[in-house]
C-alpha atoms as a PDB file:
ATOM      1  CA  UNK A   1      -3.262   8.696   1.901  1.00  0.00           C
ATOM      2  CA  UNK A   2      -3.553  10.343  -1.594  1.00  0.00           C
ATOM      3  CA  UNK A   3      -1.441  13.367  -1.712  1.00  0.00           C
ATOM      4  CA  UNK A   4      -1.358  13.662   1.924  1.00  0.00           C
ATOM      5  CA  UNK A   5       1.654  12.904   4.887  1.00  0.00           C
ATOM      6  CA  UNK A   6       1.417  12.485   8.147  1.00  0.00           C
ATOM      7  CA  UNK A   7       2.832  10.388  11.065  1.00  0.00           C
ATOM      8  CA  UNK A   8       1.084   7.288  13.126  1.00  0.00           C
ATOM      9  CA  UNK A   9      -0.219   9.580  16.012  1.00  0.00           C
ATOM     10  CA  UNK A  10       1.715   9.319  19.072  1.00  0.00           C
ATOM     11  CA  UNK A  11       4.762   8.089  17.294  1.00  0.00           C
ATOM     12  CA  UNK A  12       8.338   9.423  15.707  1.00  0.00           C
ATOM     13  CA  UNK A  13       7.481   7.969  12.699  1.00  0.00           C
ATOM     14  CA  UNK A  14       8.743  10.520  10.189  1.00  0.00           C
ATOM     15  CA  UNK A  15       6.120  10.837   7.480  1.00  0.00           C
ATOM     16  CA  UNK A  16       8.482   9.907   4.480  1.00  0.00           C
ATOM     17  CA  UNK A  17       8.031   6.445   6.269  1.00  0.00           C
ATOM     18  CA  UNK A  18       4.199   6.493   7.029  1.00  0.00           C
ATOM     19  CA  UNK A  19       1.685   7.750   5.171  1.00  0.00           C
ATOM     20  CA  UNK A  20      -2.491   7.490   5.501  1.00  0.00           C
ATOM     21  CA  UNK A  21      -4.310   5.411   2.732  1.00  0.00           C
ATOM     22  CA  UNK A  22      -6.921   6.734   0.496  1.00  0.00           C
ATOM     23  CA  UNK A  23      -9.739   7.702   2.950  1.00  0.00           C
ATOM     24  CA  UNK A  24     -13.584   7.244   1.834  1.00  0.00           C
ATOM     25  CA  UNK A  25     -16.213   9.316   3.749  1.00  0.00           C
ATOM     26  CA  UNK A  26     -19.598   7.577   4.291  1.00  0.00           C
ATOM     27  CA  UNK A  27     -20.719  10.406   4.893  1.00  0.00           C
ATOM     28  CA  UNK A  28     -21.934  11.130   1.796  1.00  0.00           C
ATOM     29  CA  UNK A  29     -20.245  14.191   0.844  1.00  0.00           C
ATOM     30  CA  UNK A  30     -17.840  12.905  -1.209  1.00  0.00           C
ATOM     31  CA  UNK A  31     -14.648  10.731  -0.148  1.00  0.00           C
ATOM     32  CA  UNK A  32     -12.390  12.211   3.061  1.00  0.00           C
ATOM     33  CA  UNK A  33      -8.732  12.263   2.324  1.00  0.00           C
ATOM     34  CA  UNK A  34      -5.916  11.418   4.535  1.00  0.00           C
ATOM     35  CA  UNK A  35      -7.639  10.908   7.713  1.00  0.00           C
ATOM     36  CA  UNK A  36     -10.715   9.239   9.344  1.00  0.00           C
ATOM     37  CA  UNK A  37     -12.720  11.780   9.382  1.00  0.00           C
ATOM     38  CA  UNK A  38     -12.907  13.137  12.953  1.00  0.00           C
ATOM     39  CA  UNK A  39     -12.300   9.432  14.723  1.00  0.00           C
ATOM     40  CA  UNK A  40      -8.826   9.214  16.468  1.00  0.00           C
ATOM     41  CA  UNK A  41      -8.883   5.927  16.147  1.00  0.00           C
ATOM     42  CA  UNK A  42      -9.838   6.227  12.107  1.00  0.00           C
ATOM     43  CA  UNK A  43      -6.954   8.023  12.568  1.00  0.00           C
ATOM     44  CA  UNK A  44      -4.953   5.604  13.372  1.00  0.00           C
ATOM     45  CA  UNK A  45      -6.046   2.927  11.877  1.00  0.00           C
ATOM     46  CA  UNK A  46      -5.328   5.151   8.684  1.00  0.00           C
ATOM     47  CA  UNK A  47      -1.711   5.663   8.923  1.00  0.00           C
ATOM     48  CA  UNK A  48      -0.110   3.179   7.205  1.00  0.00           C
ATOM     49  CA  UNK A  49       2.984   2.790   5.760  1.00  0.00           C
ATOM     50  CA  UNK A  50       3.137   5.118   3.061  1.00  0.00           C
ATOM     51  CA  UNK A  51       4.186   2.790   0.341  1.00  0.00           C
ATOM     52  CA  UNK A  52       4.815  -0.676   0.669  1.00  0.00           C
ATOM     53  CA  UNK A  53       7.934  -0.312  -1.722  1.00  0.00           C
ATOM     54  CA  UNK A  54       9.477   2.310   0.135  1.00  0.00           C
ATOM     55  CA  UNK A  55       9.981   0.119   2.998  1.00  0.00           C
ATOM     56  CA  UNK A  56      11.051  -2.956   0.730  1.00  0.00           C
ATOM     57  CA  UNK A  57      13.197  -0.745  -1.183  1.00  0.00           C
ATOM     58  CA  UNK A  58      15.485   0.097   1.762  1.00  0.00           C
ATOM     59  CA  UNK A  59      15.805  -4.243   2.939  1.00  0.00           C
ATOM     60  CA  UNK A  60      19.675  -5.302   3.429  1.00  0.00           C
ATOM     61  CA  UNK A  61      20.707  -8.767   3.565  1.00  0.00           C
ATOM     62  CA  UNK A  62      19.105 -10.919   6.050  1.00  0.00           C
ATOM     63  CA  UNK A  63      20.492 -13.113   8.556  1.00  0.00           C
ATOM     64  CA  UNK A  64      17.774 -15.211   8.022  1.00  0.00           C
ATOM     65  CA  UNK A  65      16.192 -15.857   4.891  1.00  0.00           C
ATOM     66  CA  UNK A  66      13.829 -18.706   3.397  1.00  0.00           C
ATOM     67  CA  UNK A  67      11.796 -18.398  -0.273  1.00  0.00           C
ATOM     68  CA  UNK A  68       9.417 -15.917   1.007  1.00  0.00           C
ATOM     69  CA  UNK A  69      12.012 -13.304   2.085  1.00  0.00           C
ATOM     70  CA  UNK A  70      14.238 -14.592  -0.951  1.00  0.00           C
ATOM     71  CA  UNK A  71      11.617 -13.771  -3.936  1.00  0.00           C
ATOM     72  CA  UNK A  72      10.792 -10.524  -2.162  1.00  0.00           C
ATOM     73  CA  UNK A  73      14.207  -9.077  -2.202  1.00  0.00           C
ATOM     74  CA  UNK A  74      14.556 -10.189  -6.229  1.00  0.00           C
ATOM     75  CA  UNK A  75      11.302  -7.625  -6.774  1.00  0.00           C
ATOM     76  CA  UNK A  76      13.019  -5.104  -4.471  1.00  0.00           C
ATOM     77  CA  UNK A  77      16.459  -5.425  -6.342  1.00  0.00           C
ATOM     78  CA  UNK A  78      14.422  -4.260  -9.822  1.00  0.00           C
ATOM     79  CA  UNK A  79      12.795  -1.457  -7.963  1.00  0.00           C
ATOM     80  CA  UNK A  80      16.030   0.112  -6.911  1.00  0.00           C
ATOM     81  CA  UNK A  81      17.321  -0.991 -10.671  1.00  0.00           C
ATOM     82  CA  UNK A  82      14.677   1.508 -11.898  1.00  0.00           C
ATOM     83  CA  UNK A  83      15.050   3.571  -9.238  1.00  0.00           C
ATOM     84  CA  UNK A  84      18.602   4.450 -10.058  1.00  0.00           C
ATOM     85  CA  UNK A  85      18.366   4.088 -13.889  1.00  0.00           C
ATOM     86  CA  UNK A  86      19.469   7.452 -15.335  1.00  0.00           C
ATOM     87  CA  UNK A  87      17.020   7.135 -17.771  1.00  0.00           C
ATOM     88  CA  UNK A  88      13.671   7.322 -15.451  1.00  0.00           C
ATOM     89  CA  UNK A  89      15.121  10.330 -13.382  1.00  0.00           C
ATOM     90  CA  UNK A  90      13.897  14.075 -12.682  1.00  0.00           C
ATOM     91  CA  UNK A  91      10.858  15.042 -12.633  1.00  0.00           C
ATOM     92  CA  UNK A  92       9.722  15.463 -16.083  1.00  0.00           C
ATOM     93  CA  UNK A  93      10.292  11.639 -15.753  1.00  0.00           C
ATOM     94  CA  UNK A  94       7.860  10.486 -12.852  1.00  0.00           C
ATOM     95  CA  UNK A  95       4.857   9.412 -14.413  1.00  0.00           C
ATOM     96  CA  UNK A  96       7.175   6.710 -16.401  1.00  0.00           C
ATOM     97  CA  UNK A  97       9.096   5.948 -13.150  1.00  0.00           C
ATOM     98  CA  UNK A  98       5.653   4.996 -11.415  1.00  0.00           C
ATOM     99  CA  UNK A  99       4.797   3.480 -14.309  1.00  0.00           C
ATOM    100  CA  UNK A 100       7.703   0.604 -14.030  1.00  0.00           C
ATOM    101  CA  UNK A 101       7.665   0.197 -10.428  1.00  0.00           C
ATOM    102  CA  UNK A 102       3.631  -0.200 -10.697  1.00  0.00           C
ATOM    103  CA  UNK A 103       4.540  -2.827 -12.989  1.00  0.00           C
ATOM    104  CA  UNK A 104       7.032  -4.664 -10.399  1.00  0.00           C
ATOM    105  CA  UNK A 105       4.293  -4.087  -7.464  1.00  0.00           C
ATOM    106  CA  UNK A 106       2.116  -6.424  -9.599  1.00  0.00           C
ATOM    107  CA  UNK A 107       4.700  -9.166  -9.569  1.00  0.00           C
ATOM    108  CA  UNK A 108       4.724  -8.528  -5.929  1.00  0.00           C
ATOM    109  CA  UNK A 109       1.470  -8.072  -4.431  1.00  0.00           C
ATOM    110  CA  UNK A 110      -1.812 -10.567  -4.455  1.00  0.00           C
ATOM    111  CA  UNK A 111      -4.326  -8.002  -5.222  1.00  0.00           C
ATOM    112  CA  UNK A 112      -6.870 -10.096  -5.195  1.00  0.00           C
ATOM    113  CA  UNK A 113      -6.494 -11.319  -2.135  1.00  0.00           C
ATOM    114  CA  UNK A 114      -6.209  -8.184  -0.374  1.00  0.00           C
ATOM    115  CA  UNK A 115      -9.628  -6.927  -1.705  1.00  0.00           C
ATOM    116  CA  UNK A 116     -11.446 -10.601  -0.362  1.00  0.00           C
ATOM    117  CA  UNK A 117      -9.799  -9.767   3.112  1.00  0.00           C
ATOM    118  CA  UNK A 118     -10.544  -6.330   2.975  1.00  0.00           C
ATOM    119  CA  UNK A 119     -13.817  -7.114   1.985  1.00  0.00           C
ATOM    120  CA  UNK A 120     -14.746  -9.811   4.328  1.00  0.00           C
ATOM    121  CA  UNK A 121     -18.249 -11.142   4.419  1.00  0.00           C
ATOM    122  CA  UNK A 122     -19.384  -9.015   1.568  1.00  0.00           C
ATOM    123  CA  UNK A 123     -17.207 -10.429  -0.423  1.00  0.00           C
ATOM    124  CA  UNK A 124     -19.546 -13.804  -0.924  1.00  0.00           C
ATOM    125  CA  UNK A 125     -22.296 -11.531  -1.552  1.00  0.00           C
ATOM    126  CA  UNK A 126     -20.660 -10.124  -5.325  1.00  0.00           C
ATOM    127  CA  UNK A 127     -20.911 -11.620  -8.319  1.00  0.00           C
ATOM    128  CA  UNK A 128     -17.773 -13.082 -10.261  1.00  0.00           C
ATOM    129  CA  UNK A 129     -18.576  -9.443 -12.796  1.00  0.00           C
ATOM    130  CA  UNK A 130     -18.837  -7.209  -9.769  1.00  0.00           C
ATOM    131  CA  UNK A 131     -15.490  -8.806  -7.740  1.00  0.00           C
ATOM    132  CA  UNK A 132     -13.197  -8.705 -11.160  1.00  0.00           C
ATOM    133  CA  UNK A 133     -14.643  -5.101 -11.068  1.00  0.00           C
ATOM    134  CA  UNK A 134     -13.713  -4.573  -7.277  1.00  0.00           C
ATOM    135  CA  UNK A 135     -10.122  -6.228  -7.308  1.00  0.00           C
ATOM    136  CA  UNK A 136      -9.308  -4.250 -10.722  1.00  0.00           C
ATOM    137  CA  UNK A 137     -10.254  -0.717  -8.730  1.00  0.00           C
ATOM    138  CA  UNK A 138      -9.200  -1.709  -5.381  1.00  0.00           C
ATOM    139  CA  UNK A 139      -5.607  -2.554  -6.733  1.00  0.00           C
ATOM    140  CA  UNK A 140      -5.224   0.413  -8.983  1.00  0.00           C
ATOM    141  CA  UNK A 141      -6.009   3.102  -5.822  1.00  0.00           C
ATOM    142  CA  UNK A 142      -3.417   1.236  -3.615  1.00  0.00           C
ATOM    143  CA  UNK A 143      -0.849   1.052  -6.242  1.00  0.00           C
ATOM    144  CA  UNK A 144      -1.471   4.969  -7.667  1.00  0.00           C
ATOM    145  CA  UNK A 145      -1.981   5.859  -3.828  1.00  0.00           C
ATOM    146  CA  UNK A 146       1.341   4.146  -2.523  1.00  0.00           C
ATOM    147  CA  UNK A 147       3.772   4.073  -5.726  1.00  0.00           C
ATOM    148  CA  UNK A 148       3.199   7.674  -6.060  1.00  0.00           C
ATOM    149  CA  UNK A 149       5.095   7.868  -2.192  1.00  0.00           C
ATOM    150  CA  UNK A 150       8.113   6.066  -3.662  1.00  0.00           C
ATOM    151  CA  UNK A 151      10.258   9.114  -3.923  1.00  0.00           C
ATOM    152  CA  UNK A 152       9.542  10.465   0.036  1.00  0.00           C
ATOM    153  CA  UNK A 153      12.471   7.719   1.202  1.00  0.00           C
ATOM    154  CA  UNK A 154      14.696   9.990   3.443  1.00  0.00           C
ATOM    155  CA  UNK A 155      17.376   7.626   4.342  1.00  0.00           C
ATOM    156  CA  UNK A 156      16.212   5.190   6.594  1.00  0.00           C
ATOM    157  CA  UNK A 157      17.280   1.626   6.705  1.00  0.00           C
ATOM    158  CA  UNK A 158      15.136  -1.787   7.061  1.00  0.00           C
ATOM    159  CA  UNK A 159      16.370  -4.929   9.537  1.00  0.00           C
ATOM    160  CA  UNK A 160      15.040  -8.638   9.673  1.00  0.00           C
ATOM    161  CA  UNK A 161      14.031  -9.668  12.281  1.00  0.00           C
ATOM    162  CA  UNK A 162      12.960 -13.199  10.785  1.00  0.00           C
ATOM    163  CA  UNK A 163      10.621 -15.511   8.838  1.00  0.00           C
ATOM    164  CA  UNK A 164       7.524 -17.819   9.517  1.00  0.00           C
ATOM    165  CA  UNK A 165       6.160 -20.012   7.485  1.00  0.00           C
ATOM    166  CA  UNK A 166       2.922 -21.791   8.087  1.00  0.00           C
ATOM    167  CA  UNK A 167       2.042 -23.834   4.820  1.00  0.00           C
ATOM    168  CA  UNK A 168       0.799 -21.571   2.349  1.00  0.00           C
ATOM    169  CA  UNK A 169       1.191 -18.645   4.752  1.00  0.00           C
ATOM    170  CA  UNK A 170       4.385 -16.327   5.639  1.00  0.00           C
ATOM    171  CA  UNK A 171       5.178 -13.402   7.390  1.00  0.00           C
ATOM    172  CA  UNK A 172       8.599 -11.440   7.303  1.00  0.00           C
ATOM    173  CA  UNK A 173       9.279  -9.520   9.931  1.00  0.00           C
ATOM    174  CA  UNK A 174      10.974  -6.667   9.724  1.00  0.00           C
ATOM    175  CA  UNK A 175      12.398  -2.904  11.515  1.00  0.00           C
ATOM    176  CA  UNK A 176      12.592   0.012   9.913  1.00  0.00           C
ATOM    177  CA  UNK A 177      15.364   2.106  11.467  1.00  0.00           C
ATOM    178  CA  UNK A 178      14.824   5.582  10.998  1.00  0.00           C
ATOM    179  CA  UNK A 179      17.720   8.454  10.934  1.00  0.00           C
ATOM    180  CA  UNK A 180      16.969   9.397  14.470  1.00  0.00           C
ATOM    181  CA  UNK A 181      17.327   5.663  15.537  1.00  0.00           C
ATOM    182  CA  UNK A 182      13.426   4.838  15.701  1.00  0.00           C
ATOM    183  CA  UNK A 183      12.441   1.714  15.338  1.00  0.00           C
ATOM    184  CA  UNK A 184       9.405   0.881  13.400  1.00  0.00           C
ATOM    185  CA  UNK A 185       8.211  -2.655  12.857  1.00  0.00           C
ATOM    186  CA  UNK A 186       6.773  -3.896   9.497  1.00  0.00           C
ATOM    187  CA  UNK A 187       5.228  -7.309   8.445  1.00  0.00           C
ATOM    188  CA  UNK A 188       4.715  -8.571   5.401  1.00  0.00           C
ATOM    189  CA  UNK A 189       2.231 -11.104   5.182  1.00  0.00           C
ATOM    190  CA  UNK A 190       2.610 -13.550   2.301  1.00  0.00           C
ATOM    191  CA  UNK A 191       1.068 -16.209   0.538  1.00  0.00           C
ATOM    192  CA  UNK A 192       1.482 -18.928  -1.545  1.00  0.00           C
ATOM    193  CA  UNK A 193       0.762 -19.224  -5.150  1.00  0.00           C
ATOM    194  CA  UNK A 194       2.245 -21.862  -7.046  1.00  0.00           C
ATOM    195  CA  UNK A 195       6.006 -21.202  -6.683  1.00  0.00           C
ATOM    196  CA  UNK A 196       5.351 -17.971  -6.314  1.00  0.00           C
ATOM    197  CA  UNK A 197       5.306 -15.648  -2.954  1.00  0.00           C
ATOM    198  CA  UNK A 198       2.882 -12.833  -2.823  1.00  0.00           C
ATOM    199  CA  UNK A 199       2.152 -10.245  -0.274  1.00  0.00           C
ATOM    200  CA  UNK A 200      -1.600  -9.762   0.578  1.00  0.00           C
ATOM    201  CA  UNK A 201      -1.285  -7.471   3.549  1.00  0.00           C
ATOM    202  CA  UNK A 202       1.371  -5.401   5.172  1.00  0.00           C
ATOM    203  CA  UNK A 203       1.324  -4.522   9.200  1.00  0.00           C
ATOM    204  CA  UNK A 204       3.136  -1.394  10.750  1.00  0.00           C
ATOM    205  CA  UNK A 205       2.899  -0.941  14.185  1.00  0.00           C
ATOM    206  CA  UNK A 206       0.305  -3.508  14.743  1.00  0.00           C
ATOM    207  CA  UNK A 207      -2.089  -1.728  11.936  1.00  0.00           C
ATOM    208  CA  UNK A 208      -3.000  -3.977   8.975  1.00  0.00           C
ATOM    209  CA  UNK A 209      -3.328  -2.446   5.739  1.00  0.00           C
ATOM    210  CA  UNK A 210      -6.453  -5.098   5.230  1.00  0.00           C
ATOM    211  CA  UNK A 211      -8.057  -4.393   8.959  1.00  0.00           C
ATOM    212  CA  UNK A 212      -7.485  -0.558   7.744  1.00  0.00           C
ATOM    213  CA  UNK A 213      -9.873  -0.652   4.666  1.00  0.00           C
ATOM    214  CA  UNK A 214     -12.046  -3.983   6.002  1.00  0.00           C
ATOM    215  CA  UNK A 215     -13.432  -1.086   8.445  1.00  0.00           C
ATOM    216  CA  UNK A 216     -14.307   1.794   5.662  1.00  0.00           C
ATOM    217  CA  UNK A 217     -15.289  -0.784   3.352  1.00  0.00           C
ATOM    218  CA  UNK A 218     -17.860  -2.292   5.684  1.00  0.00           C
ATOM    219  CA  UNK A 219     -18.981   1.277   7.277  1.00  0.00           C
ATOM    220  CA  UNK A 220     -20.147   2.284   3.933  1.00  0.00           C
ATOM    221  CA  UNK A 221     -21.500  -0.916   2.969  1.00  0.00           C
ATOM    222  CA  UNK A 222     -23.650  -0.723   6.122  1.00  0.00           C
ATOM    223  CA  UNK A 223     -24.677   3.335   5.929  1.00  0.00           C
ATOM    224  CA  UNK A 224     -25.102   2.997   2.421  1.00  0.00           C
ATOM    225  CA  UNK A 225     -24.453   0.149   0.116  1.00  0.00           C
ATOM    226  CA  UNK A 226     -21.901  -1.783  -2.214  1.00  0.00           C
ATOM    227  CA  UNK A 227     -22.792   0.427  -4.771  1.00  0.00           C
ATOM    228  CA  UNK A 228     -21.974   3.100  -3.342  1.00  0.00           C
ATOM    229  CA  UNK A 229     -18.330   2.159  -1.912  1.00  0.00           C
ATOM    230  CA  UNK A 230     -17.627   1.659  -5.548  1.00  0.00           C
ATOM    231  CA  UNK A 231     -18.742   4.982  -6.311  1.00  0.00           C
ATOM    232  CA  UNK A 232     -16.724   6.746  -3.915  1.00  0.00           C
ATOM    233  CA  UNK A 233     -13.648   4.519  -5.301  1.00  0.00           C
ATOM    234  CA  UNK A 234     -14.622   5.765  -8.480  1.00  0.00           C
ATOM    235  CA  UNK A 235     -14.287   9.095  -7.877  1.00  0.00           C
ATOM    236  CA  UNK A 236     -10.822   8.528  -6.266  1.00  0.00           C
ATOM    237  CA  UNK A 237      -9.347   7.404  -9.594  1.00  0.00           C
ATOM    238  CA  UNK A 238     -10.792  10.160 -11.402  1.00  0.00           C
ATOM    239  CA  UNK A 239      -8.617  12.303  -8.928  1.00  0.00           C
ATOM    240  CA  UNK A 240      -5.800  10.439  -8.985  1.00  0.00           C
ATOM    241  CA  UNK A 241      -5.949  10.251 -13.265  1.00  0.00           C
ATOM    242  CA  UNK A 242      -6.915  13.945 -13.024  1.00  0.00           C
ATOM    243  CA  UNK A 243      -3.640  14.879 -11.203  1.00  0.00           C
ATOM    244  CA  UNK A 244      -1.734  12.639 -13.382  1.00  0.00           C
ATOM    245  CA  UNK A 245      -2.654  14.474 -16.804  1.00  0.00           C
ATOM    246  CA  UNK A 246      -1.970  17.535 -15.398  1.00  0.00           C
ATOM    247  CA  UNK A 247       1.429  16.301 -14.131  1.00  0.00           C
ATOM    248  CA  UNK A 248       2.105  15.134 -17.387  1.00  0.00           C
ATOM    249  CA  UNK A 249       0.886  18.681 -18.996  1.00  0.00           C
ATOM    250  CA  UNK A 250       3.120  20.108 -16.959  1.00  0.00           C
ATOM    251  CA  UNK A 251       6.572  18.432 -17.526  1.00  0.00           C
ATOM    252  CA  UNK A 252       5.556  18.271 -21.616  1.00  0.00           C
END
C-alpha cells in the first residue's frame, strides 16, 4: 500500500477508494511494495481499501442502526471534526493532521486482535514479549500505511446496507457509491469489548484485510522465519519514519 495507488484488478474501483497494503517480499530482497510480487492473485488479495477512515469518513445516516454502527459513526464524526478544522489544514499541516486522526483510529480499531487473526497459528507460538512487540509494529504500519490515504477521498458517498450482531461479534455492511455510480461493498467486522465496539477487520469486495496479511505473514514465516517477518516490518517503519522527517523538513 505505502505510497502506492491502484485499483482491485478487474474493477472500477477508483484508486482514491482502494489502495494495496504494505507488501513484504519473502523473497529476501527486501520488502515488495504495493503489489504481490508477480502473483495475480497476491494482487488481489492486496488491494484493499486504501484507508479504513476514508470509507468511514464518507457514512450518512443509516436506516438501520444498532450500538455497533452507532459508536462507529461518533469516531467518524471527530475525524471529519479534524478533518475540517482550519487549524490542521494545508500541507505544511499533514503530519499533525495524521497525527489526530491516528489518535481517533486507536479509539476505533482492535489492533490487537487484528494481528492474532492475521497471525493465526503462529500466534500461540510467541511469547507475551514478542506479541506486545508484534501488535505494537503491526498497528503502527496499518495506521501510518492507511491514515496517510486520508486525504485521496474524491467525493464518493457510503450507504448501509445493515447490521448483524452475533454476541460479541458484528458486522456493518456497507456500499460505497462512487462518482461514476459504482458500487463497492465494505464490511466492517466488529467486536465486543466491554461497552465498547471495535473493528478488527475490514472486507471490500470479498477481500479481508486479516486474510490479506494472514497469507504474507505465514509465507514468510514458512520460507524464512518469525524473525524475519519482523525484520522486514522493521524496515517498513524505518521508511515510513524516513519519509515523514523529510516531509516535515520540507514544510519547516
Amino acid at each position: 500500500m505505502l505510497g502506492d495507488r491502484m485499483g482491485v484488478p478487474g474493477s472500477r474501483t477508483p484508486p482514491a477508494v482502494v489502495s494495496t497494503g504494505f507488501g513484504l517480499s519473502s523473497s529476501g530482497r527486501g520488502p515488495s511494495y504495493g503489489h504481490g510480487g508477480g502473483d495475480p492473485m497476491m494482487r488481489r488479495r492486496g488491494a484493499l481499501v486504501g484507508v479504513v477512515v476514508v470509507a468511514a469518513l464518507l457514512v450518512g445516516r443509516a436506516a438501520f442502526a444498532g450500538p455497533p454502527t452507532d459508536q462507529l459513526r461518533t469516531h467518524i464524526d471527530r475525524v471529519v471534526k479534524t478533518l475540517e478544522d482550519s487549524a490542521v489544514k494545508g500541507d505544511d499541516k499533514a503530519l499533525e493532521r495524521r497525527r489526530q486522526v491516528r489518535a481517533i483510529a486507536n479509539d476505533i480499531f482492535d489492533w490487537a486482535e487484528t494481528a492474532r487473526r492475521a497471525l493465526a497459528r503462529h500466534w500461540q507460538k510467541l511469547t507475551d514479549g514478542q506479541r506486545e512487540e508484534f501488535v505494537k509494529l503491526f498497528g503502527d504500519l496499518l495506521e501510518r500505511a492507511y491514515i496517510s490515504k486520508i486525504e485521496l477521498y474524491g467525493g464518493e458517498k457510503i450507504q448501509y446496507a445493515g447490521e448483524s450482531v452475533d454476541g460479541d461479534l458484528a458486522s456493518v455492511r456497507t456500499k460505497l457509491i462512487t462518482k461514476q455510480g459504482t458500487e463497492v461493498p465494505i464490511e466492517y467486522r466488529m467486536m465486543r469489548r466491554g461497552d465498547r465496539w471495535l473493528v478488527y477487520d475490514v472486507v471490500i469486495e470479498s477481500v479481508s484485510l486479516i486474510s490479506n496479511y494472514r497469507t504474507q505473514f505465514n509465507r514468510i514465516i514458512q520460507t524464512s522465519s518469525y524473525q524475519e517477518l519482523v525484520r522486514k516490518m522493521k524496515t517498513k517503519q524505518e521508511e515510513f519514519q524516513y519519509e515523514e522527517a523529510k516531509q516535515k523538513r520540507s514544510t519547516s
